[in-house]
Protein backbone atom coordinates (compact mmCIF):
# COMPACT_ATOMS: atom_id res chain seq x y z
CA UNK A 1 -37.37 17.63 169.61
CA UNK A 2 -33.45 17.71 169.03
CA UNK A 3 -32.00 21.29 169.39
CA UNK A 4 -31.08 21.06 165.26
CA UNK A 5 -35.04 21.56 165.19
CA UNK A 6 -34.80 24.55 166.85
CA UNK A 7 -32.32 26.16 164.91
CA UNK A 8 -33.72 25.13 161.51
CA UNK A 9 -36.83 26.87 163.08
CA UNK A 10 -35.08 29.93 164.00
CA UNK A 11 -33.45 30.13 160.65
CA UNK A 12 -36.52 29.46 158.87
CA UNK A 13 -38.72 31.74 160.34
CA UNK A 14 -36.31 34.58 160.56
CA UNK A 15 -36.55 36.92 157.23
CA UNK A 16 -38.02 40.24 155.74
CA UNK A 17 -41.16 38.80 156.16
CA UNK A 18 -41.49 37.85 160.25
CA UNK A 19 -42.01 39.64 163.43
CA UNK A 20 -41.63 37.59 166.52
CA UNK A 21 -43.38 38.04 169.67
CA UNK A 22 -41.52 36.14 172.09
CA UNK A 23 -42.90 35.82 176.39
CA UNK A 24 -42.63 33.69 179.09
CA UNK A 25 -46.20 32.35 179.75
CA UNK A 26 -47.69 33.01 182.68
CA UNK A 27 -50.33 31.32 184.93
CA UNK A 28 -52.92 33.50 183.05
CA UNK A 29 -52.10 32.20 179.81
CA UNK A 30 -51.97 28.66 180.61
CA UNK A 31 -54.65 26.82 183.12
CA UNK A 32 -52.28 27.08 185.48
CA UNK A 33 -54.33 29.42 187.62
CA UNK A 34 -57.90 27.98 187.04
CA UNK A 35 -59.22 31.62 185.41
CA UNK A 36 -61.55 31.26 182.63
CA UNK A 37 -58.99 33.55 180.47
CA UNK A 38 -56.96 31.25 179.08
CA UNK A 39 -55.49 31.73 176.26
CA UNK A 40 -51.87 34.03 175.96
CA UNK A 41 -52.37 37.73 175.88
CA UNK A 42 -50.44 39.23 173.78
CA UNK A 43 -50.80 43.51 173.77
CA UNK A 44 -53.11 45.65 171.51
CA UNK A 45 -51.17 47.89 169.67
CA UNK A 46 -48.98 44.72 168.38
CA UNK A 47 -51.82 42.35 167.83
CA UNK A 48 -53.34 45.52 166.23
CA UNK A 49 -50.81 46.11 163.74
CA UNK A 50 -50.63 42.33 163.26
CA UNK A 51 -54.56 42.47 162.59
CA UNK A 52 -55.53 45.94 161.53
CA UNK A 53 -59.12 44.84 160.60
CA UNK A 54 -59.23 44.17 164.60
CA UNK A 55 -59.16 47.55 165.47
CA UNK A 56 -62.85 48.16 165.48
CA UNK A 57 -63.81 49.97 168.53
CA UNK A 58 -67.30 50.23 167.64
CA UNK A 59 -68.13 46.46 167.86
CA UNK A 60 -68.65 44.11 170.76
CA UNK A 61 -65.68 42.06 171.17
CA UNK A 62 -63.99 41.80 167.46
CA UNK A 63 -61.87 38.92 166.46
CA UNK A 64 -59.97 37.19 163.49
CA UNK A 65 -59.88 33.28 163.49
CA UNK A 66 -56.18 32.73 161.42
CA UNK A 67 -54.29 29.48 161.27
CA UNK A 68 -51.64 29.01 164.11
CA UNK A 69 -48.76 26.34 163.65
CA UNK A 70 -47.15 24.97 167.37
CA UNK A 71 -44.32 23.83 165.22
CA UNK A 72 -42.72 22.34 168.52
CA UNK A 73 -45.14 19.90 169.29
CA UNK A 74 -46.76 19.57 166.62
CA UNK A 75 -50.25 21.22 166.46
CA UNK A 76 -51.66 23.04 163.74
CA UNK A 77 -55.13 24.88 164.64
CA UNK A 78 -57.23 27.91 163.53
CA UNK A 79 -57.21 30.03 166.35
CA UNK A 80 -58.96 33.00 167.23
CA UNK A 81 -57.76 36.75 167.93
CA UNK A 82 -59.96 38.58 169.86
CA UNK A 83 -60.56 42.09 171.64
CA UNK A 84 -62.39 42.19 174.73
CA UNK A 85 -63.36 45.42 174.50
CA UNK A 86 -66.91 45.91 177.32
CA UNK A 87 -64.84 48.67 178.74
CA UNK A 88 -65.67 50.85 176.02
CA UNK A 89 -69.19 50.13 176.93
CA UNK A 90 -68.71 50.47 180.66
CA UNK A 91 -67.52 47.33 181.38
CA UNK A 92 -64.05 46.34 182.86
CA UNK A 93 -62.11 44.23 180.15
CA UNK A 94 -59.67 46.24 177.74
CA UNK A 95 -57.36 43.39 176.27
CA UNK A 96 -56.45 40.96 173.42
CA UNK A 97 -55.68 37.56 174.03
CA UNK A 98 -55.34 34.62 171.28
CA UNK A 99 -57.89 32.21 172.15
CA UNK A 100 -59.62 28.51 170.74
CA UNK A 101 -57.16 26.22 171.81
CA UNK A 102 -58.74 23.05 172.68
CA UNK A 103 -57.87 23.45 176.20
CA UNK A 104 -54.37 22.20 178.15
CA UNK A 105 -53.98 19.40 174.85
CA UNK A 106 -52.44 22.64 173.49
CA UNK A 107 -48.73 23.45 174.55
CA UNK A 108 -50.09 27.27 174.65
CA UNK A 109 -52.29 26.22 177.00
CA UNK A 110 -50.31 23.24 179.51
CA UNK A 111 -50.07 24.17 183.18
CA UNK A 112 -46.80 22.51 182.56
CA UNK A 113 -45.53 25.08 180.38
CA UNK A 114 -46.63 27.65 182.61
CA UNK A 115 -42.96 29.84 182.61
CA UNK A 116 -41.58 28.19 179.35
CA UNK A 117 -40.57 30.79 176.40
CA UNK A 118 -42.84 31.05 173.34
CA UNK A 119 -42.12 32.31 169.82
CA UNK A 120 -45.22 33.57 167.95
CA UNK A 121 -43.73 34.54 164.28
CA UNK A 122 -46.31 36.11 162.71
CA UNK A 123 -45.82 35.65 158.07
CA UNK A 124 -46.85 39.85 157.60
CA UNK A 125 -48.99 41.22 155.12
CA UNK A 126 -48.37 44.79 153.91
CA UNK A 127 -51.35 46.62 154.49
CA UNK A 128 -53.77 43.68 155.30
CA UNK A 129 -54.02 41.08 158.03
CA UNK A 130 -51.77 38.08 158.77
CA UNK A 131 -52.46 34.95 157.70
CA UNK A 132 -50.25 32.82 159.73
CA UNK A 133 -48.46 31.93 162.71
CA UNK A 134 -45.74 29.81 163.37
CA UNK A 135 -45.21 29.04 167.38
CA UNK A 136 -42.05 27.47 169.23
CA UNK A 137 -42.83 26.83 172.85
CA UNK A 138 -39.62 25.95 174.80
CA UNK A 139 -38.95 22.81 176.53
CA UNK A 140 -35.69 23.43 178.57
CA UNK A 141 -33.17 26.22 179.54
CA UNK A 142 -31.26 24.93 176.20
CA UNK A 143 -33.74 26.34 173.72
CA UNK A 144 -34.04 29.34 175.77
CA UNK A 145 -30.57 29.67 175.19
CA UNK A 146 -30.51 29.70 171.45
CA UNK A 147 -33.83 31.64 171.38
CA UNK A 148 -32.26 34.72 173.66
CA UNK A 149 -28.92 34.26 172.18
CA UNK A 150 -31.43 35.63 168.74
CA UNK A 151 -33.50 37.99 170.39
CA UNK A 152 -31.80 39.06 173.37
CA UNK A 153 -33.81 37.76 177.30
CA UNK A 154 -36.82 37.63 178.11
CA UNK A 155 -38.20 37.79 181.54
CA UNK A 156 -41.45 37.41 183.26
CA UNK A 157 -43.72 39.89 182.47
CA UNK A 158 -41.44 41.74 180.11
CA UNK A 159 -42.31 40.55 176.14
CA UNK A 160 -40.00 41.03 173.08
CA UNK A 161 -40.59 42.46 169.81
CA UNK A 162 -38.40 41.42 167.01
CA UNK A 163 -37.80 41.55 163.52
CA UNK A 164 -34.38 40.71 161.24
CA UNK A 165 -35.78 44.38 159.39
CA UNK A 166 -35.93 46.26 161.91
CA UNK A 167 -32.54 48.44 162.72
CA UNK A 168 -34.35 49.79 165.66
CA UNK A 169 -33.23 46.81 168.15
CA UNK A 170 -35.01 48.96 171.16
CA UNK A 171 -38.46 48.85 172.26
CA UNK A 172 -40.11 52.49 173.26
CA UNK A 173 -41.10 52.68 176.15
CA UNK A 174 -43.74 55.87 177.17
CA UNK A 175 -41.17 58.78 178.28
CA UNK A 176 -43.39 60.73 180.93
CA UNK A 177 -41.43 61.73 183.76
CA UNK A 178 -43.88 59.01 186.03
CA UNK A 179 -41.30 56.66 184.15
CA UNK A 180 -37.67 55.65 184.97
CA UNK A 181 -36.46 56.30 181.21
CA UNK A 182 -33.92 58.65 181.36
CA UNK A 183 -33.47 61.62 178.70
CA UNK A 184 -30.00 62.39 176.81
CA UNK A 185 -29.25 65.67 179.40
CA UNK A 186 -30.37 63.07 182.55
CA UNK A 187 -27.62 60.55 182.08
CA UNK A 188 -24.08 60.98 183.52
CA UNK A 189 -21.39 61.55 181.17
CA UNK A 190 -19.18 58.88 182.16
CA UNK A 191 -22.19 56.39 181.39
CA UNK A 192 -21.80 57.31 177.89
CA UNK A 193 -18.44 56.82 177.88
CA UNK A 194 -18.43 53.24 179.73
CA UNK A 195 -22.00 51.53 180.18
CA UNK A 196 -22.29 51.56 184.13
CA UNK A 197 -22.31 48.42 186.01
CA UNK A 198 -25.51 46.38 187.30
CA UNK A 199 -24.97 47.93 191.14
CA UNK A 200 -24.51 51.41 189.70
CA UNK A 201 -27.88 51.34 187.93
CA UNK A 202 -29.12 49.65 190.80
CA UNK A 203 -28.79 52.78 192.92
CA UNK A 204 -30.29 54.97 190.12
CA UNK A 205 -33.07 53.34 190.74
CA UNK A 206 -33.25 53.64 194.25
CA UNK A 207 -32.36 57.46 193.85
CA UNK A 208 -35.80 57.19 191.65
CA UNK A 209 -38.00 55.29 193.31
CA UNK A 210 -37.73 55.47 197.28
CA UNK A 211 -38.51 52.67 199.14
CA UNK A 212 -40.48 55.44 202.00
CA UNK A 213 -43.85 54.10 202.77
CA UNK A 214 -43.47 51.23 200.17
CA UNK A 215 -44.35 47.85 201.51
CA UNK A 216 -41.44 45.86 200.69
CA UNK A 217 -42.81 43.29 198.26
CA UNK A 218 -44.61 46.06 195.22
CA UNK A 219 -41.18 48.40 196.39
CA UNK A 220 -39.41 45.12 194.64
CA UNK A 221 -42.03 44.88 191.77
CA UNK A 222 -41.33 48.90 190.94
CA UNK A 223 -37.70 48.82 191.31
CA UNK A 224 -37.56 45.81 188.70
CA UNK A 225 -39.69 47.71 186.60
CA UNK A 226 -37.74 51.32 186.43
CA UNK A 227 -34.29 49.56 186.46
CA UNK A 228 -35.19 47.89 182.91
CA UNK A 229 -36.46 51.59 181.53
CA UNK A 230 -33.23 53.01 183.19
CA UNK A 231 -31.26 50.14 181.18
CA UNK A 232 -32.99 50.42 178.00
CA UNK A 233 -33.12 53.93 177.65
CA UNK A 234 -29.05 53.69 178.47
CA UNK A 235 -28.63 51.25 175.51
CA UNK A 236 -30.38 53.49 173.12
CA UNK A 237 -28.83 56.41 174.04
CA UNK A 238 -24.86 54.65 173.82
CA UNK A 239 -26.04 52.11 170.89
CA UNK A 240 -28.78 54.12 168.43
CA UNK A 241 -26.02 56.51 167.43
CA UNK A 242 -24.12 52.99 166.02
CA UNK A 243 -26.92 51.89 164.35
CA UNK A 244 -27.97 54.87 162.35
CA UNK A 245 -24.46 55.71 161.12
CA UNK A 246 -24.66 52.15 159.24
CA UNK A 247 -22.30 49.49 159.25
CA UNK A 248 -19.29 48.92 156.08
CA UNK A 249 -19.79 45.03 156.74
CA UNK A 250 -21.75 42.49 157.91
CA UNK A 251 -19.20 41.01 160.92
CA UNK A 252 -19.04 44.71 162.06
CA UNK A 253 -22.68 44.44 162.82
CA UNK A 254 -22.74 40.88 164.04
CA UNK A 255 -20.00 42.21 166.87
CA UNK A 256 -22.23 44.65 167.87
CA UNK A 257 -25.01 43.11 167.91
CA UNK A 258 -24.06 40.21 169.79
CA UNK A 259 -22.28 42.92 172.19
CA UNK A 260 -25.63 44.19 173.29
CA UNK A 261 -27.36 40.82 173.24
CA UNK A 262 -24.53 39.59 176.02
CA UNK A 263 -25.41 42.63 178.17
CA UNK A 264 -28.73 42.09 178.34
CA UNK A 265 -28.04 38.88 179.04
CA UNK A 266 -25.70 39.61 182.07
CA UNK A 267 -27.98 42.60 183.55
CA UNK A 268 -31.10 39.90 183.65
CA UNK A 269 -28.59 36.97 185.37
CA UNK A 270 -27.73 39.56 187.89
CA UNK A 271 -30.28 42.81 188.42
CA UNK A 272 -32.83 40.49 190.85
CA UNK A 273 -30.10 39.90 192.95
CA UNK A 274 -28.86 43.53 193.81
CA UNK A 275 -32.51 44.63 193.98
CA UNK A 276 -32.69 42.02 196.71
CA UNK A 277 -29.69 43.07 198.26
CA UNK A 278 -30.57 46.54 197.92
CA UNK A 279 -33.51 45.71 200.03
CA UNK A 280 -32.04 43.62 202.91
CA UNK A 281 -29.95 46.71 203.45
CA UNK A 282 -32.71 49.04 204.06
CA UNK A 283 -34.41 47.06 206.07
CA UNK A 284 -31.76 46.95 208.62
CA UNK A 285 -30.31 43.92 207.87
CA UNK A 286 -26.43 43.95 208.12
CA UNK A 287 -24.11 42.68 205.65
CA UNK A 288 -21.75 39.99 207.02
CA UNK A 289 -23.77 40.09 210.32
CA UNK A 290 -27.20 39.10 209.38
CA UNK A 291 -26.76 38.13 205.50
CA UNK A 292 -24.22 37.64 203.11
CA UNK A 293 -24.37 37.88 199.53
CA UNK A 294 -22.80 35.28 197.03
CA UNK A 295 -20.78 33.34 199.85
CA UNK A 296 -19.38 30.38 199.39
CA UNK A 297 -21.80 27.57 201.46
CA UNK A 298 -19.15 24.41 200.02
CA UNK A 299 -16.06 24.19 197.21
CA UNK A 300 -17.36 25.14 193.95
CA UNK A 301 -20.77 26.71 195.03
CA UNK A 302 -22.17 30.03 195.64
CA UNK A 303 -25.26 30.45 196.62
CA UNK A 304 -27.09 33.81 196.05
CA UNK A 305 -27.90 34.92 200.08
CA UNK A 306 -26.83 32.94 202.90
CA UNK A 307 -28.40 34.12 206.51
CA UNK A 308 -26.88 35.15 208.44
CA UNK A 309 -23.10 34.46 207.19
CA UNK A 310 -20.41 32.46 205.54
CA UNK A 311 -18.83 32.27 208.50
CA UNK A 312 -21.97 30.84 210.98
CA UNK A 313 -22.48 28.01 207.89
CA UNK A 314 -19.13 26.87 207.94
CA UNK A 315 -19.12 26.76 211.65
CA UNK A 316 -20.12 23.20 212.20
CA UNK A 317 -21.11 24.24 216.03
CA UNK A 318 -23.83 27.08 214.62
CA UNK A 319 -26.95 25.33 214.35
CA UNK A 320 -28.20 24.39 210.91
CA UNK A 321 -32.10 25.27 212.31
CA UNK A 322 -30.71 29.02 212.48
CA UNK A 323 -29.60 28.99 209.02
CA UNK A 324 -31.25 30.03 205.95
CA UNK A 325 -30.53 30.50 202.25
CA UNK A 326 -32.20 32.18 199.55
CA UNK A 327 -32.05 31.57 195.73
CA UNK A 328 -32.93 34.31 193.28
CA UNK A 329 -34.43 33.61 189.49
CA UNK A 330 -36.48 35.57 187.78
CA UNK A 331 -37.71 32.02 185.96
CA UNK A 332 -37.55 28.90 187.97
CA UNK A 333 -39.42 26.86 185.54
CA UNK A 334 -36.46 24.69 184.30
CA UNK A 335 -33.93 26.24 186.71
CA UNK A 336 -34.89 25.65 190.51
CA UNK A 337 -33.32 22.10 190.67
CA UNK A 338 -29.92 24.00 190.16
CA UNK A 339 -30.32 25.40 193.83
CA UNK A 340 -30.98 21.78 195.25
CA UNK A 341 -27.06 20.94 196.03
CA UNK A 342 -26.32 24.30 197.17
CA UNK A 343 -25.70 24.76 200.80
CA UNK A 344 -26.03 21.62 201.75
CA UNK A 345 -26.18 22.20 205.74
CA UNK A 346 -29.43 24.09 204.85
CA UNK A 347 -31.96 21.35 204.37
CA UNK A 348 -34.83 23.58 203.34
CA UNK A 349 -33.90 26.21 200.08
CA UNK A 350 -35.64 29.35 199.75
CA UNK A 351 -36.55 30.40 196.10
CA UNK A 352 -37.62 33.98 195.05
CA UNK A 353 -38.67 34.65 191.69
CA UNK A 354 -40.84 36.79 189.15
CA UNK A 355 -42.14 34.37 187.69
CA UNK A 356 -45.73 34.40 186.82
CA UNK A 357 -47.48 30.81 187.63
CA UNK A 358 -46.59 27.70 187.57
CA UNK A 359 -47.94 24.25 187.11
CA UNK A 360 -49.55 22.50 190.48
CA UNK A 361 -47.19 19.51 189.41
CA UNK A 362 -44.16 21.78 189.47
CA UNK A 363 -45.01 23.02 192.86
CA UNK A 364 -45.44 19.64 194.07
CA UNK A 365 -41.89 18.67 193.18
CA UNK A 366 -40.82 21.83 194.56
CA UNK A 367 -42.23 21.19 197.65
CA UNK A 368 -41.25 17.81 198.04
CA UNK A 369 -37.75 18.37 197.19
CA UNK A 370 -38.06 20.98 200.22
CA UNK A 371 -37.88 24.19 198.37
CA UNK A 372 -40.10 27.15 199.47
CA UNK A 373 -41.06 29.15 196.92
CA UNK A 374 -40.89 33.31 197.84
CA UNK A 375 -42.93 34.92 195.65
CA UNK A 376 -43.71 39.13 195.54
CA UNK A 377 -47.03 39.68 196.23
CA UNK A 378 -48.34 41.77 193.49
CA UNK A 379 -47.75 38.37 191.51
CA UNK A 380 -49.48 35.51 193.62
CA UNK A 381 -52.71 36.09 192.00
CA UNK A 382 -50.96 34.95 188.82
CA UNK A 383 -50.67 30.96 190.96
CA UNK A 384 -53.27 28.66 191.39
CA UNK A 385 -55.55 29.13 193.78
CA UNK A 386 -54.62 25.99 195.66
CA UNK A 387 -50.75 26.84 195.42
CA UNK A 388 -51.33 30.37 196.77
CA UNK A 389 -51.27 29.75 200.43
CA UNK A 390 -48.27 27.97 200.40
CA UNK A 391 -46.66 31.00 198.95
CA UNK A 392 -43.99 33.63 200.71
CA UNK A 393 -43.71 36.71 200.21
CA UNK A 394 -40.23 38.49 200.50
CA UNK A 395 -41.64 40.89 203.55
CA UNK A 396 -42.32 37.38 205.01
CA UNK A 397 -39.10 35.93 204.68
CA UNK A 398 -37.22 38.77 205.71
CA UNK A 399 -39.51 38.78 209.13
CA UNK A 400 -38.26 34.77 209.55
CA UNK A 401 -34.88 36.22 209.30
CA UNK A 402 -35.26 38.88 211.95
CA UNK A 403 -36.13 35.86 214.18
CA UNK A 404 -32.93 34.33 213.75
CA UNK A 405 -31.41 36.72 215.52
CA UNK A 406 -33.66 35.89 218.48
């Protein structure tokens, strides 16, 4: 569909009346992954407060069939919201998922659109249950674009919540101290003064969560995780105080919002990366020596790592079987044929991401366009089960690096 689609989507589905729930899909919503759970999950105490008449603890598996609109396809079915619930009956399930698709017919459902954003906007119902739901399931890093430049970015794993109503623009998060979100008398001054830069909450983190005894690929998976409650709890703490006070017009809250909407946008473009570096460093690899970040491989280009230097790439003598080059995404749905031209002495491209699944067709491409996907492995359950053992895992690649040096 043409991008004026979108917008009149946006525009009419935005009011008093909406609450988006906005995620990437992952290989567990789609049948990317071959499970038998298909269908998106979306969590319980939204879907709750969506459905209130779902919240029945004391009956087997509760649901409420509604009518759900994929305006971007089109498909229009009644769909079913259910709680698997055995746990409470000694059982192991405890989640809500949207189910009664049809099977991969359904854009919710294609292995292709295993990565792809999706837009439930859910018409509410004071006190009583929705009654519909109007889906937008993204085709290309275009809609994306006008989506986040709405709601702010989302990234694998981490869903949205958002409403035109709501003045609160800032999810809570659970404030035990087992969490990275930091209180009002745990945040430097001078962060309140001037929000700190991506590298300087980078080594918050790593002040919070040690990578000592951590293997390296879950120490990645919790560092991404308490650097977005150290970010989030930063923007309420500089930005809440704005909001409550009120604003005297309408542009004055446009400019802010769109302030903090462009630096959530530039923390998710850049936060991977540092975490990576971050890593490389404490695992003995030497900057400039045995990896270089953001070097440039050709005019024009930049790739993310290059191993081990600028300087051994652009030395047409070094052999090109002793380099390597890693690109970093947290999505690579739309976005891994960007790394294809860069570093062109490196015929094989290296590709980490947090993304959760993707479609056997997508991997095939990858592969035959000679990028190896690097993938953490808390997450590789999330792929196929024929795409899995083609996987890396960062503690893998950085062991092919060490051998470099050999």
């Amino acid at each position: 569909m043409a991008l004026t689609d979108l917008t009149n989507w946006i525009d009419e589905h935005t009011g008093p009346n909406y609450i988006w729930y906005a995620k990437r899909l992952s290989g567990n919503d789609t049948l990317a992954n071959g499970t038998h759970q298909a269908g998106p999950y979306i969590p319980k105490e939204f879907l709750f407060n969506i459905f209130p008449s779902l919240n029945r603890p004391n009956d087997k598996n509760p649901d409420k069939w509604f009518d759900l609109h994929i305006d971007s396809h089109p498909d229009v079915r009644n769909v079913r919201a259910v709680w698997y619930n055995n746990k409470q009956r000694g059982g192991t399930r405890n989640e809500t998922r949207l189910t009664g698709f049809g099977g991969r017919t359904s854009a919710l459902l294609d292995p292709e659109n295993t990565g792809s954003l999706a837009v439930f906007a859910f018409l509410r119902e004071v006190g009583s249950d929705a009654s519909i739901c109007h889906v937008w399931v993204c085709e290309h890093e275009t809609e994306d674009d006008l989506v986040e430049d709405r709601i702010g970015p989302v990234e694998p794993s981490k869903d949205r919540i958002w409403s035109v109503t709501d003045l609160e623009m800032f999810p809570r998060l659970p404030k035990q101290r087992q969490s990275c979100w930091l209180e009002a008398n745990e945040i430097p001054p001078s962060w309140l003064v001037k929000f700190p830069s991506g590298a300087e909450i980078v080594r918050k983190t790593v002040e919070m969560r040690s990578g000592q005894g951590i293997p390296i690929d879950q120490r990645l998976m919790k560092r991404s995780a308490c650097e977005y409650e150290i970010f989030l709890s930063l923007e309420e703490a500089i930005e809440l105080p704005f909001i409550q006070q009120g604003f005297q017009t309408l542009k004055e809250f446009i400019i802010r919002a769109q302030s903090i909407v462009q630096r959530r946008k530039a923390r998710a473009g850049r936060s991977l990366e540092l975490h990576i570096r971050e890593i490389f460093l404490e695992e003995g690899l030497i900057e400039g020596t045995d990896f270089q970040y953001q070097p440039q491989s050709e005019e024009g280009k930049r790739p993310d790592f290059i191993f081990p230097s600028q300087a051994a790439y652009q030395n047409n003598d070094f052999p090109p079987s002793k380099l390597r080059m890693l690109a970093v995404k947290a999505t690579c749905k739309d976005r891994w044929r960007q790394i294809l031209n860069e570093a062109e002495r490196i015929p094989q491209k290296h590709l980490l991401t947090l993304q959760e699944g993707i479609s056997e067709n997508q991997f095939r491409e990858m592969t035959e366009a000679r990028v190896q996907l690097v993938v953490p492995t808390p997450l590789k359950d999330s792929y196929a089960k024929s795409i899995q053992p083609h996987l890396q895992t960062l503690e893998s690649f950085i062991g092919d690096v060490r051998l470099l040096t050999l």
